[in-house]
C-alpha atoms as a PDB file:
ATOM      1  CA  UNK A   1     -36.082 113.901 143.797  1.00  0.00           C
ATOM      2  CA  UNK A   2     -38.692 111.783 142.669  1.00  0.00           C
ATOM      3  CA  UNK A   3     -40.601 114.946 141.419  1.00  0.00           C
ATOM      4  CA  UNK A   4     -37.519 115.727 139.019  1.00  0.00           C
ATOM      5  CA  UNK A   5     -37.219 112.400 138.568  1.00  0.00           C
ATOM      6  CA  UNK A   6     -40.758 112.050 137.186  1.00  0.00           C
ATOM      7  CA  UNK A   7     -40.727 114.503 134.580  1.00  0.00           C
ATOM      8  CA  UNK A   8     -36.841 114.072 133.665  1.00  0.00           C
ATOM      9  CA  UNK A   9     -38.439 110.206 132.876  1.00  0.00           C
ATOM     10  CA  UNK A  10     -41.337 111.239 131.181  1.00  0.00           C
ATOM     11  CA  UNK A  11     -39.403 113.509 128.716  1.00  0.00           C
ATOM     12  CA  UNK A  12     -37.007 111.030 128.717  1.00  0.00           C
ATOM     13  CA  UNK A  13     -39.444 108.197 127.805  1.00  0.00           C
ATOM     14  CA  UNK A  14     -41.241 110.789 124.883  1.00  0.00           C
ATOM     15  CA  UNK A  15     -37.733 111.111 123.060  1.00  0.00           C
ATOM     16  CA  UNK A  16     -37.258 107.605 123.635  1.00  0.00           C
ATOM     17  CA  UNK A  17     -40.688 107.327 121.603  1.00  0.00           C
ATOM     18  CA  UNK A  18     -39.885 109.930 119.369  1.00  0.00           C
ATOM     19  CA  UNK A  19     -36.370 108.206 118.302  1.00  0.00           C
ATOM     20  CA  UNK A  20     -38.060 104.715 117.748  1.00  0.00           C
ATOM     21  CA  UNK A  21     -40.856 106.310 115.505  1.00  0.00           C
ATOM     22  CA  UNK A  22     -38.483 108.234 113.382  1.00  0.00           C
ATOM     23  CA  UNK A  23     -36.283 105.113 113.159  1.00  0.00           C
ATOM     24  CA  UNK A  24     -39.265 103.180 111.553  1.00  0.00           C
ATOM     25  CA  UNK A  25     -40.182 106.268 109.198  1.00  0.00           C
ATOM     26  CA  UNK A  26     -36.324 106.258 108.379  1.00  0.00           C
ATOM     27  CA  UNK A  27     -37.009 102.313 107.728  1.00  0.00           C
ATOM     28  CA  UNK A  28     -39.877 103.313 105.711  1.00  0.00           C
ATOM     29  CA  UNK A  29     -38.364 106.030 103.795  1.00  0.00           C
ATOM     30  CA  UNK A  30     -35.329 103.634 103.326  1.00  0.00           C
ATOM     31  CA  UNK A  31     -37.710 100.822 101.792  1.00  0.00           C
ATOM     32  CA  UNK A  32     -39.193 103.715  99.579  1.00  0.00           C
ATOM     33  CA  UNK A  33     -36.188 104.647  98.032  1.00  0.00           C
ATOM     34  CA  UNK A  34     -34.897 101.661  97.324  1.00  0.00           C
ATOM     35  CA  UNK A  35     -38.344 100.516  95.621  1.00  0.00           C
ATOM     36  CA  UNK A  36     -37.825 103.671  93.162  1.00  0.00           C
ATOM     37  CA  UNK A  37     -34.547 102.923  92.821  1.00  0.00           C
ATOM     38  CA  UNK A  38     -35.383  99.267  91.570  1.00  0.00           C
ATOM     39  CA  UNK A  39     -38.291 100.959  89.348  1.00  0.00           C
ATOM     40  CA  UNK A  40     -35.835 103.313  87.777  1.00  0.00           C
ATOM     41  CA  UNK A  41     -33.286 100.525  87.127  1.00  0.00           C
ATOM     42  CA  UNK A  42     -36.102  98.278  85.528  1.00  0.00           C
ATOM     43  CA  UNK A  43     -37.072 101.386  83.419  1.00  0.00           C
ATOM     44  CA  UNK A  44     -33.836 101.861  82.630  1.00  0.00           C
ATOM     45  CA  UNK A  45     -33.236  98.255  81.397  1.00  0.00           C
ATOM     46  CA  UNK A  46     -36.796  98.203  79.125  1.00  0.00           C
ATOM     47  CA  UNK A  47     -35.502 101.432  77.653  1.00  0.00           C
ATOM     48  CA  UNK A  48     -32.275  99.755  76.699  1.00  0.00           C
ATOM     49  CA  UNK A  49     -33.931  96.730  75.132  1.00  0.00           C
ATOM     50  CA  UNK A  50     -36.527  99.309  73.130  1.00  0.00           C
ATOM     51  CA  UNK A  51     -33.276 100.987  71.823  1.00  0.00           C
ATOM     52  CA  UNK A  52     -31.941  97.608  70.726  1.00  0.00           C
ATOM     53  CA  UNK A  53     -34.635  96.686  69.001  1.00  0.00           C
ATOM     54  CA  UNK A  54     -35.059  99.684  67.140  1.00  0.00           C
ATOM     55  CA  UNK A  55     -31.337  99.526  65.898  1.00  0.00           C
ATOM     56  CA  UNK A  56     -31.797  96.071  64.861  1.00  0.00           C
ATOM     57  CA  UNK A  57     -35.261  96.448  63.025  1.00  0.00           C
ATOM     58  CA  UNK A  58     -33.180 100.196  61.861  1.00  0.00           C
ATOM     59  CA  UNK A  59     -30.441  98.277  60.383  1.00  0.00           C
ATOM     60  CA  UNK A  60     -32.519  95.158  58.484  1.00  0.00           C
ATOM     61  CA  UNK A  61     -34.219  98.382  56.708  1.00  0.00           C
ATOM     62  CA  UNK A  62     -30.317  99.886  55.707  1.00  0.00           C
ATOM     63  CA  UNK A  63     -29.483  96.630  54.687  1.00  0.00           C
ATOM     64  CA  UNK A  64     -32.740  96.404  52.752  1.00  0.00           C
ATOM     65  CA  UNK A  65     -32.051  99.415  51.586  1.00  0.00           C
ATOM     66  CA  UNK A  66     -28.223  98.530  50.721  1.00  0.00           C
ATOM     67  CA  UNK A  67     -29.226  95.469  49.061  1.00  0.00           C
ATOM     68  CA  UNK A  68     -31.978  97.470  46.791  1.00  0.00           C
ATOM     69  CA  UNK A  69     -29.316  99.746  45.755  1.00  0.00           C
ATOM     70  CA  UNK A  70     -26.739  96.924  44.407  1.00  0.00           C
ATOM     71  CA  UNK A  71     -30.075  94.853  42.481  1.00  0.00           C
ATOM     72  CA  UNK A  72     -30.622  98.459  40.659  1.00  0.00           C
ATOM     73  CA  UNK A  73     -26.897  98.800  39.604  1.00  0.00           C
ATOM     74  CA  UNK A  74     -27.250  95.436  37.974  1.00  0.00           C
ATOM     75  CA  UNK A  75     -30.648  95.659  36.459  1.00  0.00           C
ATOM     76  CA  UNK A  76     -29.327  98.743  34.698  1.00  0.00           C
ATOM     77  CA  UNK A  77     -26.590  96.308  33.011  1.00  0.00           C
ATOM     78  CA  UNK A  78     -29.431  93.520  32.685  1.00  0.00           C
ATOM     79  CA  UNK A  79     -31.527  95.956  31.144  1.00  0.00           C
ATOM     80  CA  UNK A  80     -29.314  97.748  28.647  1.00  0.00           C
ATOM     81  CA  UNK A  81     -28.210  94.335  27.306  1.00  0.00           C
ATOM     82  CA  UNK A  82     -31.840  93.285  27.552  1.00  0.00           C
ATOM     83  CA  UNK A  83     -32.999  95.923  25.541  1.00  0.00           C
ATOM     84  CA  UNK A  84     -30.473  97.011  23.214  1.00  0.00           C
ATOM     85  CA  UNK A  85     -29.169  93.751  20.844  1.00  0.00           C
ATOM     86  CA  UNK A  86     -26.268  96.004  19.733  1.00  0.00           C
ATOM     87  CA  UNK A  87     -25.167  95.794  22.906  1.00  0.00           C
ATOM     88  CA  UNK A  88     -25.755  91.884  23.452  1.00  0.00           C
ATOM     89  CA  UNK A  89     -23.737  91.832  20.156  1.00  0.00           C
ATOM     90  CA  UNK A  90     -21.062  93.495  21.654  1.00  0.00           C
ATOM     91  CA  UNK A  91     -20.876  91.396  25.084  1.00  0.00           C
ATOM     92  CA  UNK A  92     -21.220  88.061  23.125  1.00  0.00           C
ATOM     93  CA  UNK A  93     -19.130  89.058  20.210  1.00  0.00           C
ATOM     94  CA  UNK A  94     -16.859  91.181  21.813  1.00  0.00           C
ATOM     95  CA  UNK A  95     -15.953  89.064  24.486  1.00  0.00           C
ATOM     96  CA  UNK A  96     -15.484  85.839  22.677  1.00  0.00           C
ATOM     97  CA  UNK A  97     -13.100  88.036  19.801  1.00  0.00           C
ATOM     98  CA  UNK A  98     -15.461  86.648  16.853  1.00  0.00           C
ATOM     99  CA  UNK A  99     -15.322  89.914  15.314  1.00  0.00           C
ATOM    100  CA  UNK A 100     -12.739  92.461  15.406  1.00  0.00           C
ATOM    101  CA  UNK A 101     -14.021  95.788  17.111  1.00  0.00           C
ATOM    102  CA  UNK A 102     -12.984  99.114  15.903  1.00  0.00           C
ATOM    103  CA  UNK A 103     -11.623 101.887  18.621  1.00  0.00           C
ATOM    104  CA  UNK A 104     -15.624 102.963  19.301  1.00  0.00           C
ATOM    105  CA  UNK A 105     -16.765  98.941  19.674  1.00  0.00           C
ATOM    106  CA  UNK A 106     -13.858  98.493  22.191  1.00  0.00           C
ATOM    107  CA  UNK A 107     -14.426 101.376  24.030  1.00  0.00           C
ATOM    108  CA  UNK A 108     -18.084 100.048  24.728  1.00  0.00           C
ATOM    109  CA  UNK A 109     -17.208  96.679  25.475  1.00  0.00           C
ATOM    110  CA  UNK A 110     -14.636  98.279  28.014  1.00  0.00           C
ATOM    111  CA  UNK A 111     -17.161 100.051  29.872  1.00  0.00           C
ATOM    112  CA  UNK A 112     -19.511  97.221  29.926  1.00  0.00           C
ATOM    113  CA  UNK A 113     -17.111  95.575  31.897  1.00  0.00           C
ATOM    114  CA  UNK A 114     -16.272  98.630  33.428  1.00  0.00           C
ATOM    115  CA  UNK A 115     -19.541  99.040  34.808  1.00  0.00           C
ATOM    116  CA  UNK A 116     -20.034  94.827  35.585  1.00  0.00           C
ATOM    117  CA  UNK A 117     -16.577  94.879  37.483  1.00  0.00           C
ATOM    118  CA  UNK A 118     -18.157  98.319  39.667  1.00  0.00           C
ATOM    119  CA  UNK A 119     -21.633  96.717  40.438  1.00  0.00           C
ATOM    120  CA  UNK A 120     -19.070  93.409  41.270  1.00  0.00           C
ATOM    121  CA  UNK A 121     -17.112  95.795  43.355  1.00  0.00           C
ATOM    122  CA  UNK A 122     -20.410  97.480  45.318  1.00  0.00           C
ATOM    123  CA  UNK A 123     -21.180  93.835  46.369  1.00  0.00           C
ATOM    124  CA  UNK A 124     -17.569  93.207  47.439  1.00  0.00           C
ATOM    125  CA  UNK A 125     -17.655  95.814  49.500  1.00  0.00           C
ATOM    126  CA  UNK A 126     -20.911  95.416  51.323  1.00  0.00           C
ATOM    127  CA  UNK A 127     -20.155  91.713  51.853  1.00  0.00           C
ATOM    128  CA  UNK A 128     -16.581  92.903  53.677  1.00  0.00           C
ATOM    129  CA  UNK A 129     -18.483  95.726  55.480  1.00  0.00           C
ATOM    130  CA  UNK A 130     -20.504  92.916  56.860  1.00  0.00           C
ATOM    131  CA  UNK A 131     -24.339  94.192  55.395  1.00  0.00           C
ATOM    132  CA  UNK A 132     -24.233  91.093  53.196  1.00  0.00           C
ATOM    133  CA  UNK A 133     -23.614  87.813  54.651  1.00  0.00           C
ATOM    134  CA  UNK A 134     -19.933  86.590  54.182  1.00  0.00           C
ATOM    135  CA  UNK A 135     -19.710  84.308  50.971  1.00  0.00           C
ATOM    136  CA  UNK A 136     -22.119  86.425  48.704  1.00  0.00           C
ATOM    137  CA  UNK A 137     -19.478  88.077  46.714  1.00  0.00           C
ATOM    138  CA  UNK A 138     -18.092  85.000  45.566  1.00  0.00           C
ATOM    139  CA  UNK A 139     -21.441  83.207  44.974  1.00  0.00           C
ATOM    140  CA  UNK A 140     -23.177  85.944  43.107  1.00  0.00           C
ATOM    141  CA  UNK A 141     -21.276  89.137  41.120  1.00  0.00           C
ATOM    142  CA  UNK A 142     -18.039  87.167  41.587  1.00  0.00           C
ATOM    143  CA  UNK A 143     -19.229  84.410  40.132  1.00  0.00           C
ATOM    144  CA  UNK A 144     -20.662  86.512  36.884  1.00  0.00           C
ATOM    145  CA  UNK A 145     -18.174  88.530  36.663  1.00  0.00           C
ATOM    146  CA  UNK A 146     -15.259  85.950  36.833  1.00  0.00           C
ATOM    147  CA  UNK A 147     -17.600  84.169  33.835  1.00  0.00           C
ATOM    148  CA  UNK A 148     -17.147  87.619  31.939  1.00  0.00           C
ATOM    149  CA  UNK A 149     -13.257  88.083  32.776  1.00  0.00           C
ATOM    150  CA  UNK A 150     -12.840  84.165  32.040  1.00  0.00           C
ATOM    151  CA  UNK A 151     -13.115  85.356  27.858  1.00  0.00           C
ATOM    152  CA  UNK A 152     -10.387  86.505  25.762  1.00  0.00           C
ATOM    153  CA  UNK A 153     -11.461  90.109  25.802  1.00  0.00           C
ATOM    154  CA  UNK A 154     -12.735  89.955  29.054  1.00  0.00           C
ATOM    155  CA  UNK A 155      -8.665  88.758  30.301  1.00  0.00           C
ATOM    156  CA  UNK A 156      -6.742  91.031  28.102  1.00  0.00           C
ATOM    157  CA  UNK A 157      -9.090  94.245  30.111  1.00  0.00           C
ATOM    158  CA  UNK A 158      -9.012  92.883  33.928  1.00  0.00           C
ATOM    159  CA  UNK A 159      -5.343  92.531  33.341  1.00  0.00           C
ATOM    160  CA  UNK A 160      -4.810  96.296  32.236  1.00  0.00           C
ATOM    161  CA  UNK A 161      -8.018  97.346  34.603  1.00  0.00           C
ATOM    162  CA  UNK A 162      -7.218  95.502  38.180  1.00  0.00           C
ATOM    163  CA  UNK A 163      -4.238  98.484  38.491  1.00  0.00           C
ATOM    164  CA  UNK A 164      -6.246 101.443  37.969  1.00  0.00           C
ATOM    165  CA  UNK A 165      -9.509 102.770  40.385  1.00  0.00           C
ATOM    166  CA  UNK A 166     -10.200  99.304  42.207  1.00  0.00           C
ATOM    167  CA  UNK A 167      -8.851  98.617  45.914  1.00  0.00           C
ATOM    168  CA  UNK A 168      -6.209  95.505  46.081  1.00  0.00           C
ATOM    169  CA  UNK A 169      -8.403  93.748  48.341  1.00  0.00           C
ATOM    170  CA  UNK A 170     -11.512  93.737  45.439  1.00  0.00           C
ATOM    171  CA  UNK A 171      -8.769  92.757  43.200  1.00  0.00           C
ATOM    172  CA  UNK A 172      -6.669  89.564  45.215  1.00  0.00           C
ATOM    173  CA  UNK A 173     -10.572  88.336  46.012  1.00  0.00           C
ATOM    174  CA  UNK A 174     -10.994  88.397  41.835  1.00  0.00           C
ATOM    175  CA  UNK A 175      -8.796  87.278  40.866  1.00  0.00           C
ATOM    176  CA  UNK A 176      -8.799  84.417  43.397  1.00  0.00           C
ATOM    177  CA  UNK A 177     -12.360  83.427  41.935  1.00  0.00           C
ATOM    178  CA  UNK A 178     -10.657  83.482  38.730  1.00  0.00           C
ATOM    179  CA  UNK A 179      -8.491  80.705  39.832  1.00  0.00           C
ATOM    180  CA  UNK A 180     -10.569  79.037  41.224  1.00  0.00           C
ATOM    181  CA  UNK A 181     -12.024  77.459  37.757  1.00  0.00           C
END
């Protein structure tokens, strides 16, 4: 029996050794994994902070972009009055009722405010939208604009215009910096 015995053990004792070495490769292969795992999860993690970054530095140039936009819409207005005294004479004249305009006269004063209470209106909405910082409304184009809508001419038209083509929101935030003086 010991002759059975002998090789029975010895095959015995190689599987033995062949178990314990796969169980370290199996440790090995284990550690392995999890190292790529931890690699991927890193790369995964500097590939989420490289997107962030490029939204952020994305949306700085939008509201660049944004706030380019609104400074054009008012140096059009700054510009025509600028340039053409007819139309300073209408603004300063109109506005204040020194003169009485005929039906052509009023109908370019109207759009002049028109166009002031828009631009007003672009900045409004940007500043609720969140692309300007909250309080620039009412420190910049409501400020001007209340200044214009503050005259006799420029009353008598926000009362007829704040019904027709402007959201109620634009209009309860004018007309509260028009109460406010």
């Amino acid at each position: 029996m010991s002759r059975l015995a002998s090789p029975f053990h010895s095959l015995a004792a190689a599987h033995l050794g062949l178990v314990r070495h796969c169980a370290r490769f199996k440790m090995n292969w284990d550690a392995i994994v999890a190292i790529s795992q931890l690699v991927a999860a890193v790369g995964v993690v500097l590939s989420l902070i490289f997107v962030g970054l490029q939204i952020k530095q994305n949306t700085r140039a939008l509201q660049r972009t944004e706030h380019n936009s609104t400074m054009e819409q008012w140096t059009v207005i700054r510009q025509a009055i600028a340039q053409n005294r007819d139309i300073a004479e209408l603004m300063t004249a109109g506005l204040q009722g020194e003169r009485p305009l005929d039906a052509a006269d009023q109908l370019r004063l109207e759009q002049m405010l028109q166009e002031n209470a828009w631009a007003a209106f672009h900045i409004w909405d940007r500043t609720q939208r969140g692309i300007f910082p909250k309080g620039t409304f009412e420190a910049t184009a409501g400020a001007l604009l209340g200044t214009l809508l503050r005259t006799p001419a420029g009353e008598s038209w926000w009362r007829k215009a704040k019904h027709v083509g402007f959201p109620p929101g634009f209009v309860l935030d004018v007309d509260a910096v028009l109460a406010k003086a």
